[in-house]
Protein backbone atom coordinates (compact mmCIF):
# COMPACT_ATOMS: atom_id res chain seq x y z
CA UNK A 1 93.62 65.65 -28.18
CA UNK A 2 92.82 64.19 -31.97
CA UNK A 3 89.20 64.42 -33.25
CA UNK A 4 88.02 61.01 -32.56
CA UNK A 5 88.91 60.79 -28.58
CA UNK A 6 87.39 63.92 -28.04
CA UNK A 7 83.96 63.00 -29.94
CA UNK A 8 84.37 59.60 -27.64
CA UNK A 9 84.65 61.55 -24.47
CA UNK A 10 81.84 63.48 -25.78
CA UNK A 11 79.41 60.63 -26.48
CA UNK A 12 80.48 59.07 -23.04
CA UNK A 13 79.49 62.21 -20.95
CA UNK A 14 76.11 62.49 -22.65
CA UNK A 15 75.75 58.84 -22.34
CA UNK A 16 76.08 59.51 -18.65
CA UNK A 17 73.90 62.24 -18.06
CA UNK A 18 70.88 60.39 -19.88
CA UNK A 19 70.26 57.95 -16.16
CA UNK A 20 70.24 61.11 -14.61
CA UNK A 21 67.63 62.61 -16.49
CA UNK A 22 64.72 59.84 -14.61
CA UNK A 23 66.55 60.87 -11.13
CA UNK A 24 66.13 64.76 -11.10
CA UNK A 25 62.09 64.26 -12.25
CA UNK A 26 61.90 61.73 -9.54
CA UNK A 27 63.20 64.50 -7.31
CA UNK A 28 61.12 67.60 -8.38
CA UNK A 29 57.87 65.05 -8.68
CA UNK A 30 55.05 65.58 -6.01
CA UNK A 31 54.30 64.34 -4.01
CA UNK A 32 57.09 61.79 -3.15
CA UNK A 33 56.87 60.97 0.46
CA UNK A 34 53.88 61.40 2.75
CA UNK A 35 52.25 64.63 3.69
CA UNK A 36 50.47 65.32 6.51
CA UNK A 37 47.20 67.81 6.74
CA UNK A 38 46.36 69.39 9.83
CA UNK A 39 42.56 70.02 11.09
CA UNK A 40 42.37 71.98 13.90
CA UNK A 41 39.28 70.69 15.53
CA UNK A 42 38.54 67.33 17.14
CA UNK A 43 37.29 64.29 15.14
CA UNK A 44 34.39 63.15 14.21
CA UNK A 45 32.83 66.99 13.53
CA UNK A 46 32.07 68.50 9.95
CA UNK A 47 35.33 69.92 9.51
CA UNK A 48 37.16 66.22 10.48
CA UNK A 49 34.96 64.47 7.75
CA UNK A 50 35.37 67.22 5.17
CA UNK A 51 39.32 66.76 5.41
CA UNK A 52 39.37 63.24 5.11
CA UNK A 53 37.44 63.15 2.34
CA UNK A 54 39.80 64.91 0.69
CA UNK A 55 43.08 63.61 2.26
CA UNK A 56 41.66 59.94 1.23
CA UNK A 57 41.28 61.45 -2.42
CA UNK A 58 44.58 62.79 -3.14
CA UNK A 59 46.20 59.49 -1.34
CA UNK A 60 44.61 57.45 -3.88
CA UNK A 61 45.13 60.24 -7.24
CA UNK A 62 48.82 61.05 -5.89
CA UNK A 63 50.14 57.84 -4.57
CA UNK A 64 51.30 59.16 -1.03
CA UNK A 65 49.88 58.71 1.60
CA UNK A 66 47.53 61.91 2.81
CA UNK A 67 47.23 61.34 6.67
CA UNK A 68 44.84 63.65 8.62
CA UNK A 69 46.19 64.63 12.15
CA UNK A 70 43.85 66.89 14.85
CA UNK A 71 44.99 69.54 16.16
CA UNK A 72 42.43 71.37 18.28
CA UNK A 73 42.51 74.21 20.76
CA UNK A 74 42.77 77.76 21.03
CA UNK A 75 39.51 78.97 18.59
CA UNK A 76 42.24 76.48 15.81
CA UNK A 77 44.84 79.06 16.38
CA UNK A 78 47.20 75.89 17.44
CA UNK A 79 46.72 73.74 14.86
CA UNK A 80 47.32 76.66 12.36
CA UNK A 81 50.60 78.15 13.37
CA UNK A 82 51.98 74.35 13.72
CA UNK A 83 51.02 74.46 9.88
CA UNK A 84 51.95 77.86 8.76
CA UNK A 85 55.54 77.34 10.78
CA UNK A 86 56.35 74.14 8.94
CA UNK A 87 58.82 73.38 6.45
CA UNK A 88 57.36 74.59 3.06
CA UNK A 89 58.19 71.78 1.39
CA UNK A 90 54.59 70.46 0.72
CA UNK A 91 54.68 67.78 3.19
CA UNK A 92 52.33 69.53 5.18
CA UNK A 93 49.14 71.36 4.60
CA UNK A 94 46.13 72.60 6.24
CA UNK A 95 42.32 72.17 6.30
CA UNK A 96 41.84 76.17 6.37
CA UNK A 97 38.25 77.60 7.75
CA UNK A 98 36.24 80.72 8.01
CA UNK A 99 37.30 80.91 11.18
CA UNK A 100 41.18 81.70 10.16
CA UNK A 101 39.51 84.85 8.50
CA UNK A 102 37.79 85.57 11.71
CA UNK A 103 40.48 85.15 14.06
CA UNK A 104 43.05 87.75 12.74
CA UNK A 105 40.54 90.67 13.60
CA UNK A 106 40.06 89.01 17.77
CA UNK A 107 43.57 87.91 18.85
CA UNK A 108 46.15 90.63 17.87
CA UNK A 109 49.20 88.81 19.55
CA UNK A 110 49.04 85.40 17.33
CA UNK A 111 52.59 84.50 16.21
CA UNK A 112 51.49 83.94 12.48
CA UNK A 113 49.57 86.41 10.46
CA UNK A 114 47.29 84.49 7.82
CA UNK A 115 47.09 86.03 4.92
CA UNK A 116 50.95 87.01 5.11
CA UNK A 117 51.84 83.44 6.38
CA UNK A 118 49.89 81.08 4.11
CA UNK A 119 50.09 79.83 0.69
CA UNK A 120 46.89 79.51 -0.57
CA UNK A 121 46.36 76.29 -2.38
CA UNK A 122 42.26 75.72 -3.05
CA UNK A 123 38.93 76.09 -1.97
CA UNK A 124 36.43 73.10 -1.53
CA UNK A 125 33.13 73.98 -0.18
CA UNK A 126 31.28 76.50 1.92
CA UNK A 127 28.67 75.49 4.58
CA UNK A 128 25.55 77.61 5.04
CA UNK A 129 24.10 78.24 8.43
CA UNK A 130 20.35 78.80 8.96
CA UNK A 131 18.99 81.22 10.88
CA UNK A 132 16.52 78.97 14.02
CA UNK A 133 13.71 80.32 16.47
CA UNK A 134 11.79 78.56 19.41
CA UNK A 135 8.28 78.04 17.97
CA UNK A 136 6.91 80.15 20.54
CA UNK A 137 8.54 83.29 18.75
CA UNK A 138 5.60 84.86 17.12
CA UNK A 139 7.18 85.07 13.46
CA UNK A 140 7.18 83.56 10.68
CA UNK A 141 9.02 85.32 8.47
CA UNK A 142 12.33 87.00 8.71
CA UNK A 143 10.22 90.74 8.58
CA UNK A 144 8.04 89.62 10.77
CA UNK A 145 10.95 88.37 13.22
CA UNK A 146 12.79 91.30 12.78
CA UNK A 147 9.80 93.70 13.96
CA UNK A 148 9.51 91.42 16.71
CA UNK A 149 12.73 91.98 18.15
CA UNK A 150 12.29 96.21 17.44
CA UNK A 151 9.43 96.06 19.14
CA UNK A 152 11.23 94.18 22.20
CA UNK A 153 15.09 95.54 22.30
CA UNK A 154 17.11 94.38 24.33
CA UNK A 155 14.90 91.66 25.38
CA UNK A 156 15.42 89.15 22.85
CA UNK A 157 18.13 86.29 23.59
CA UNK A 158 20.30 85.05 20.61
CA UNK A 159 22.53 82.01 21.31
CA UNK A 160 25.70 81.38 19.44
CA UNK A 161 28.60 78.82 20.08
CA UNK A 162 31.06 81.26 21.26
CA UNK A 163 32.62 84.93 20.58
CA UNK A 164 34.44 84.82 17.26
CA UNK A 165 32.61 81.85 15.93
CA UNK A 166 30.99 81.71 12.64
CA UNK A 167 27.62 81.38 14.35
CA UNK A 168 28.50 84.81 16.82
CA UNK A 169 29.24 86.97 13.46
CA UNK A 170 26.87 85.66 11.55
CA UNK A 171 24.38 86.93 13.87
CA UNK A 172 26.40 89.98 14.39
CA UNK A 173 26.31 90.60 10.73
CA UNK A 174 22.51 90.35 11.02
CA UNK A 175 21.73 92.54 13.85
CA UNK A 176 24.51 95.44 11.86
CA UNK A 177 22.38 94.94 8.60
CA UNK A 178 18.92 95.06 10.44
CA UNK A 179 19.57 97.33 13.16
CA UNK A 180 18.71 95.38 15.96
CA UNK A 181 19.45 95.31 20.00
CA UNK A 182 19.75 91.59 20.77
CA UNK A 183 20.82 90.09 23.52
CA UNK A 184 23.92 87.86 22.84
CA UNK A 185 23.97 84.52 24.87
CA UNK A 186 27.60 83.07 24.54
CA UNK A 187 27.90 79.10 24.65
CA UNK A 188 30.84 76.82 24.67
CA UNK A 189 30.22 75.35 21.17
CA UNK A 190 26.73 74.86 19.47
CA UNK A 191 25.64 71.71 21.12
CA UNK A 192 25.33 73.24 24.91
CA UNK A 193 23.34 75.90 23.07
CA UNK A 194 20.74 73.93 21.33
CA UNK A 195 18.92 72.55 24.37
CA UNK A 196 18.27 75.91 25.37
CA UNK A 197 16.96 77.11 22.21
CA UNK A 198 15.10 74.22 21.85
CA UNK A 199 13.74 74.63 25.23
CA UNK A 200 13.13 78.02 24.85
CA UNK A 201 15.10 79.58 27.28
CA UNK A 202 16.88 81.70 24.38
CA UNK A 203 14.86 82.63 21.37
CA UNK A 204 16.98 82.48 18.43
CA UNK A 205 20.25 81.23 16.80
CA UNK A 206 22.19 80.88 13.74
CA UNK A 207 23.15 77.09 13.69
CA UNK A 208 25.08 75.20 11.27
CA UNK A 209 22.87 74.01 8.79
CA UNK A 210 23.50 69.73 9.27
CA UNK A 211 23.20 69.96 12.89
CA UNK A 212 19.90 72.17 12.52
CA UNK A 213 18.18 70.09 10.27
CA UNK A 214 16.72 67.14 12.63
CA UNK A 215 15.10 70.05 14.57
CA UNK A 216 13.75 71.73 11.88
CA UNK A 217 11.91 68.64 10.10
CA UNK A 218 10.66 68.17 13.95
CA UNK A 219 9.18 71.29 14.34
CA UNK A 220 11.27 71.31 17.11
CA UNK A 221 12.41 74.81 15.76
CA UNK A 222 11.63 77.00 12.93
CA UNK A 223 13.88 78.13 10.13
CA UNK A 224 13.21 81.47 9.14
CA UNK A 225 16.45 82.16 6.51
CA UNK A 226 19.81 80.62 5.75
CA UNK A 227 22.36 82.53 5.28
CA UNK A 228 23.83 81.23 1.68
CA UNK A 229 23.00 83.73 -1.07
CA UNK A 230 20.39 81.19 -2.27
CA UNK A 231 17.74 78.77 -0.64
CA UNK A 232 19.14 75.18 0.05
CA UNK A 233 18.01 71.93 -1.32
CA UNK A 234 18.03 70.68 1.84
CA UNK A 235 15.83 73.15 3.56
CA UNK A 236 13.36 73.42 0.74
CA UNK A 237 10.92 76.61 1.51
CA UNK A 238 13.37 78.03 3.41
CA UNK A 239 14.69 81.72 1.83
CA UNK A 240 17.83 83.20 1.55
CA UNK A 241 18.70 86.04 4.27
CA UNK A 242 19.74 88.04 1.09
CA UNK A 243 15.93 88.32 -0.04
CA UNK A 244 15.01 90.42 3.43
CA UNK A 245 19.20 91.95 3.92
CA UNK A 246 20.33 92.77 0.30
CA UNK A 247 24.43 91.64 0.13
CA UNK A 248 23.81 89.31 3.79
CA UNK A 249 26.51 86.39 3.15
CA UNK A 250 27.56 84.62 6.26
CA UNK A 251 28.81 80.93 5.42
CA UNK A 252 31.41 78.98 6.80
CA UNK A 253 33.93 77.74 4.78
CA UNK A 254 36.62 75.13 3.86
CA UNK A 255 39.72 74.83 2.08
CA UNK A 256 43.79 73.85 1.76
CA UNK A 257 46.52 76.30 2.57
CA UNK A 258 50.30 75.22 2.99
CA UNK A 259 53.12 77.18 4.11
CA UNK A 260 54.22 79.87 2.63
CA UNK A 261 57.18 79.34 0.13
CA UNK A 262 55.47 75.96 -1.09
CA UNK A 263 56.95 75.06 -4.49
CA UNK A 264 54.90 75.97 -7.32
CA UNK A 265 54.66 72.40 -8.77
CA UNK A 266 53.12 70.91 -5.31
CA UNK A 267 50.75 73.52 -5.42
CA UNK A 268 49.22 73.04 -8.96
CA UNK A 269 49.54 69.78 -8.56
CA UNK A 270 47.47 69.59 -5.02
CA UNK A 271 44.76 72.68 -6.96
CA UNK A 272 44.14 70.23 -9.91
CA UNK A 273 43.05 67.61 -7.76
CA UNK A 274 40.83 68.97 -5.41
CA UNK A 275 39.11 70.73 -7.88
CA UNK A 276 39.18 66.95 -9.75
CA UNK A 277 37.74 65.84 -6.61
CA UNK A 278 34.68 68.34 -6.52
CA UNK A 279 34.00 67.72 -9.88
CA UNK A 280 33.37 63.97 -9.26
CA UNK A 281 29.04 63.20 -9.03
CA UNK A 282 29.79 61.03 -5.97
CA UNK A 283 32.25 63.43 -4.17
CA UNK A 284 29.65 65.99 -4.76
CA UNK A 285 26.80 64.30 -3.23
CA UNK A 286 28.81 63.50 -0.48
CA UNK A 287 29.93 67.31 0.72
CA UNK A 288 25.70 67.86 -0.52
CA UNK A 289 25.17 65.64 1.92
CA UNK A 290 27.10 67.35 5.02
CA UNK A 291 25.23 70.34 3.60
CA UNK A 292 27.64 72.23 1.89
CA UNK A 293 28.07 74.02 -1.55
CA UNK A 294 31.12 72.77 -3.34
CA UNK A 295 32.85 75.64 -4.84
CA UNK A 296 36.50 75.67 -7.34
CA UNK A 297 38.92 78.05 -8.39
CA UNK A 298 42.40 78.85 -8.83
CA UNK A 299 44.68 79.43 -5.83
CA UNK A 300 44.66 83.10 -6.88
CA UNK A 301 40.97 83.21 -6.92
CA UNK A 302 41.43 81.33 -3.23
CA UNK A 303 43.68 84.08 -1.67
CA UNK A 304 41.26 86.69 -3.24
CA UNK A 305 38.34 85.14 -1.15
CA UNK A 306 40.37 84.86 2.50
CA UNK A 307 41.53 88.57 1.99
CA UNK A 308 37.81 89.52 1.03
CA UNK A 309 36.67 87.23 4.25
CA UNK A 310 39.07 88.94 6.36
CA UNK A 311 38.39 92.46 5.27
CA UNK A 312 34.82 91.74 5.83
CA UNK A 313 34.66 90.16 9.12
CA UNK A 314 37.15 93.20 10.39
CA UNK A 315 34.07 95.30 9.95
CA UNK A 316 31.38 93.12 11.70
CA UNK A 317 33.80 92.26 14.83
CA UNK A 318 34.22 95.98 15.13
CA UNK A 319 30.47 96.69 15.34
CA UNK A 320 29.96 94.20 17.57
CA UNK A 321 32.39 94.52 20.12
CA UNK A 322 33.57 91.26 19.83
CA UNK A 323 36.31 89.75 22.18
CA UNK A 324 38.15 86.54 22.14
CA UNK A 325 37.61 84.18 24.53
């Protein structure tokens, strides 16, 4: 072969490969077809709004479309195994809660583990709950309420929306740290267990913080703590459980996890925007608004936090007792 047809051939090959250059980036780019993000409760609640909010945000900063679908049932065990078990491609990811952290210490025969299963991707807000009485309770203070209930064990009801829930170990966690003998009151879900706290035929609960709040400002109930490390512009006046119970944390929380396996690029790419998203004053106001505290990290810091949540809750649902459903 002389010199100048091989330099030819040489020039033509290269020439060739340079069109396939802008196909291979299209390829590994993310995301490039629409991705689906699972939220394992019904519509319409704080979880639902949470995940759109952020589905509708990396639509617009990725140019796929982010599409929320519900899938409810079994304390969001369903919803999470359909996401854990899917391709990990990045096509699918899921609105992850405190109560995946709950769950792994109450049903031991799940076909997923969590932590194992899931690819952490980032956090986006946790969601303090606040701890209510009837007015008739004769305390005003969390001391005052807890020397109440010594001085009646056994005697005082406290409602919660359901074994396992965040609302059931939250007040676990309480009654472990204080010492108390409450009686627990199990509800199907928050709202059938309102109307009896309001009405006084249970005496205390730890409620979600939004759905608390009309009740509150009514003096319909009376907040005594929530259960955030710090008070809560939205309850102003209202202390931290932490003050009374040194190292008391009990919030539910929010965040994305994808299959395990996920490519690396979908994953920074999905961390940088979320925490974009929580940076930006009116995203923020809006997640103040559904009263919870925005908070950012890396997906490392993110897995840290679920094995900590885990580890933590283990403890609590083994004092207690606890049993699923």
């Amino acid at each position: 072969m002389t010199l100048r047809r091989r330099r030819f051939l040489q020039g033509a090959a290269a020439a060739a490969a340079v069109p396939a250059m802008p196909r291979i980036a299209r390829a590994q780019a993310y995301p490039n077809r629409p991705v689906r993000v699972i939220v394992t409760v019904p519509a319409g609640g704080s979880p639902d709004i949470i995940g759109r909010l952020i589905a509708q945000w990396l639509s617009e900063k990725l140019g796929q479309p982010f599409i929320v679908e519900n899938k409810p049932g079994a304390s969001t065990n369903i919803g999470t195994e359909l996401a854990l078990k899917s391709a990990p491609d990045g096509d699918t990811l899921l609105l992850a809660m405190s109560s995946n952290a709950i769950n792994p210490s109450l049903f031991h025969h799940l076909n997923f583990n969590f932590i194992r299963d899931a690819e952490p991707v980032a956090s986006i807000a946790t969601i303090p709950l606040v701890l209510d009485v009837n007015p008739e309770v004769p305390a005003k203070t969390v001391p005052e309420f807890i020397a109440y209930v010594k001085a009646n064990p056994g005697k005082i009801n406290l409602a919660s929306g359901g074994s396992g829930t965040p609302l059931y170990v939250a007040g676990a966690l309480f009654r472990m740290m204080a010492g108390l003998d409450m009686l627990d009151v199990i509800y199907q879900g928050e709202g059938g267990a309102m109307p009896d706290l309001v009405g006084g035929r249970v005496q205390a609960m730890f409620g979600v913080m939004p759905a608390s709040l009309g009740y509150i400002k009514s003096g319909k109930l009376r907040a005594l703590a929530v259960t955030s490390t710090k008070s809560q512009e939205l309850l102003p006046g209202v202390p931290a459980m932490a003050e009374f119970l040194p190292g008391y944390e009990a919030n539910g929380w929010y965040g994305i996890v994808a299959p395990k396996g996920t490519p690396a690029n979908a994953v920074d790419a999905l961390n940088k925007q979320v925490n974009a998203a929580l940076a930006d004053p009116e995203m923020r106001k809006r997640f103040t608004d559904l009263g919870c505290d925005v908070f950012t990290g890396s997906p490392a810091d993110f897995r840290k936090f679920i094995a900590d949540e885990i580890e933590k809750w283990e403890k609590v649902i083994k004092f207690a007792g606890v049993k699923a459903d």
